[in-house]
Protein backbone atom coordinates (compact mmCIF):
# COMPACT_ATOMS: atom_id res chain seq x y z
CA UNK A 1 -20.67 -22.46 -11.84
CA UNK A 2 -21.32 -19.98 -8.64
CA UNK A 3 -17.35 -20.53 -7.65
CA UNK A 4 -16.40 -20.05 -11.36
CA UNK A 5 -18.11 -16.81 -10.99
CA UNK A 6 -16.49 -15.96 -7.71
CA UNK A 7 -12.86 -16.30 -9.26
CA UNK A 8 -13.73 -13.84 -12.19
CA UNK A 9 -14.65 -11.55 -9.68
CA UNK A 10 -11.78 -12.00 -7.48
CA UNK A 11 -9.43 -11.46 -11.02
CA UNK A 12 -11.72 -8.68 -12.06
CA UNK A 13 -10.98 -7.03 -8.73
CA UNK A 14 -6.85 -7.53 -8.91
CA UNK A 15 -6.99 -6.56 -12.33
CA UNK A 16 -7.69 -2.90 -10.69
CA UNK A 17 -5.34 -3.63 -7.76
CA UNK A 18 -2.81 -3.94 -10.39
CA UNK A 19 -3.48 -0.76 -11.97
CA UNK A 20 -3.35 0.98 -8.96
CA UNK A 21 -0.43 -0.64 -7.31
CA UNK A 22 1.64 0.54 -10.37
CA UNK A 23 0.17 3.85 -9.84
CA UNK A 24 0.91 4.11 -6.35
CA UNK A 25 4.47 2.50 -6.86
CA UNK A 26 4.97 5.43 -9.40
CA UNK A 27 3.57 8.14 -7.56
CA UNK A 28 6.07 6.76 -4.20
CA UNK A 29 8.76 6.97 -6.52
CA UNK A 30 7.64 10.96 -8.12
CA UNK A 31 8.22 9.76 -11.10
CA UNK A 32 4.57 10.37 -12.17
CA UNK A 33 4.41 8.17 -15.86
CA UNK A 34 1.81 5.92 -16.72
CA UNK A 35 3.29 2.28 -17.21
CA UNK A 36 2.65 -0.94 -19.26
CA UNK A 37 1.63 -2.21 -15.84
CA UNK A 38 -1.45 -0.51 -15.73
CA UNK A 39 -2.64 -0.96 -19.08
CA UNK A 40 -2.15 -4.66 -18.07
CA UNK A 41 -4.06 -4.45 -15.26
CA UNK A 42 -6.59 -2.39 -17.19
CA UNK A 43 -7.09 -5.10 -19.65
CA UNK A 44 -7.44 -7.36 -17.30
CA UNK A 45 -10.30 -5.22 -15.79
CA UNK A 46 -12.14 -5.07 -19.05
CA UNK A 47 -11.87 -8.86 -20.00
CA UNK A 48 -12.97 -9.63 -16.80
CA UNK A 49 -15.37 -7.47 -15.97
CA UNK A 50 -17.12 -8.15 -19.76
CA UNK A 51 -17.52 -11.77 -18.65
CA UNK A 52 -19.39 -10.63 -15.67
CA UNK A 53 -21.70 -8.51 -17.53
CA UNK A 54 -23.37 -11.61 -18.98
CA UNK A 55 -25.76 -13.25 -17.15
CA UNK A 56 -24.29 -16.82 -15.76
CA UNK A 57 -25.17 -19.02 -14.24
CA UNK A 58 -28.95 -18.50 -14.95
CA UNK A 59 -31.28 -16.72 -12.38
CA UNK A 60 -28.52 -14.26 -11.25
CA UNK A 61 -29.84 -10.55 -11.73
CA UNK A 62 -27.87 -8.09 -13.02
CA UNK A 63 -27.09 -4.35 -11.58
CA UNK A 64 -27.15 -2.26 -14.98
CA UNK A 65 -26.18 1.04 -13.32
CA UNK A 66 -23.43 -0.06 -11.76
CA UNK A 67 -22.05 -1.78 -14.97
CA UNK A 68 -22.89 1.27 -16.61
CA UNK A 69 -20.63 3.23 -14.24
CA UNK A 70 -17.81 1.13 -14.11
CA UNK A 71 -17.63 0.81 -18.13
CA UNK A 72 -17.84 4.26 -17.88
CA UNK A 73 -15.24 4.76 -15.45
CA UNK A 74 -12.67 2.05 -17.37
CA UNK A 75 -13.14 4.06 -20.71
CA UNK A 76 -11.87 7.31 -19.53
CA UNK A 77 -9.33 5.51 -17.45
CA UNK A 78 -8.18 4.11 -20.68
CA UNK A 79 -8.45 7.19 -22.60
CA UNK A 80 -5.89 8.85 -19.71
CA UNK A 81 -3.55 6.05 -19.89
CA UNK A 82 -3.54 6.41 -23.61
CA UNK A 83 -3.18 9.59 -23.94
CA UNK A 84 -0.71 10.11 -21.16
CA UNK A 85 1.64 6.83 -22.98
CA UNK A 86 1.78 8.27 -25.99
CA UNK A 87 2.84 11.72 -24.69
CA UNK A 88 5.62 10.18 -22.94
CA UNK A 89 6.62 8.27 -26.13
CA UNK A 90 6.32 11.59 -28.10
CA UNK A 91 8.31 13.77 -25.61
CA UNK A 92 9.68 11.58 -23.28
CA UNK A 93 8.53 13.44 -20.61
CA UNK A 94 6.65 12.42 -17.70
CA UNK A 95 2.68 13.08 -17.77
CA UNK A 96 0.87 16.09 -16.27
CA UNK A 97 0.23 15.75 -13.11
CA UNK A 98 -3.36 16.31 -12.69
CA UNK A 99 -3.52 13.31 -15.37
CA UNK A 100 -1.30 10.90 -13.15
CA UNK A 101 -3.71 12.31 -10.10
CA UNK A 102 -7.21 11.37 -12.12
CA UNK A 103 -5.71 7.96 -12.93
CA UNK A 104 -4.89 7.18 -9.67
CA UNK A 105 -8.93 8.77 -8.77
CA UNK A 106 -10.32 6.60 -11.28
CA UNK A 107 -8.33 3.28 -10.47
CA UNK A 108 -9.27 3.81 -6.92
CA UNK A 109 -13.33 4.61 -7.43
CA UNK A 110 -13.67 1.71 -10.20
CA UNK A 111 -12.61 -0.28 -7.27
CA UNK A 112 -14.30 1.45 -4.65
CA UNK A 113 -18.15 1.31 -7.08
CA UNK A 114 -17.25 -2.93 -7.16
CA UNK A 115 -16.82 -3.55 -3.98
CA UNK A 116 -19.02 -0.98 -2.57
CA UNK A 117 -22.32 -0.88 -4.63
C-alpha cells in the first residue's frame, strides 16, 4: 500500500511538471497561449492530488495546511487557464501576459509547496 502511495505522488508531481513544461515550451517559443497540455496536466494534478488527500494506508497523518494551499493554488491556476482558453477561442488572440506570467508562478509554487513543505 506505502509504494501504491509513492506512485500517486510521483504522478501527482508530473502532473505539475506537465503543466509547466507546456508553459515553459510556450513561453521559449513567445507565443504566450495557454494549451490543452496544461489543462491535462492540471487534471492530472487534481485527480491525483484528491487521492492523496484521503487518508491511506491507515496511521498516515495528514498536513491540512498544506492541502489547503495547494487546492488553493490549483483553483486559481484553473480559473487562469480557463479564463485565458476561452479568450483565445473568443479572439484568437494570445493571453495577457501577466496571465501567462501567474500561470507559469502558480505551476511552479504548487510544485515548489509539494516538494518543499
Amino acid at each position: 500500500m506505502e509504494l501504491l502511495r509513492h506512485v500517486v505522488v510521483l504522478v501527482h508531481i508530473v502532473g505539475f511538471a506537465v503543466t509547466f513544461g507546456a508553459w515553459t515550451a510556450e513561453a521559449a517559443a513567445r507565443r504566450f497561449r495557454v494549451t490543452r497540455v496544461m489543462d491535462y496536466g492540471l487534471l492530472l494534478s487534481l485527480a491525483t492530488g484528491l487521492a492523496l488527500a484521503a487518508p491511506w494506508p491507515s496511521g498516515i497523518t495528514l498536513n491540512y495546511p498544506k492541502i489547503g494551499l495547494k487546492l488553493a493554488l490549483l483553483v486559481v491556476l484553473g480559473g487562469l487557464l480557463g479564463a485565458g482558453s476561452a479568450r483565445q477561442k473568443r479572439t484568437g488572440e494570445a493571453v495577457a501576459r501577466p496571465v501567462f506570467l501567474a500561470v507559469g508562478a502558480l505551476s511552479f509554487g504548487a510544485a515548489a509547496v509539494a516538494v518543499l513543505w
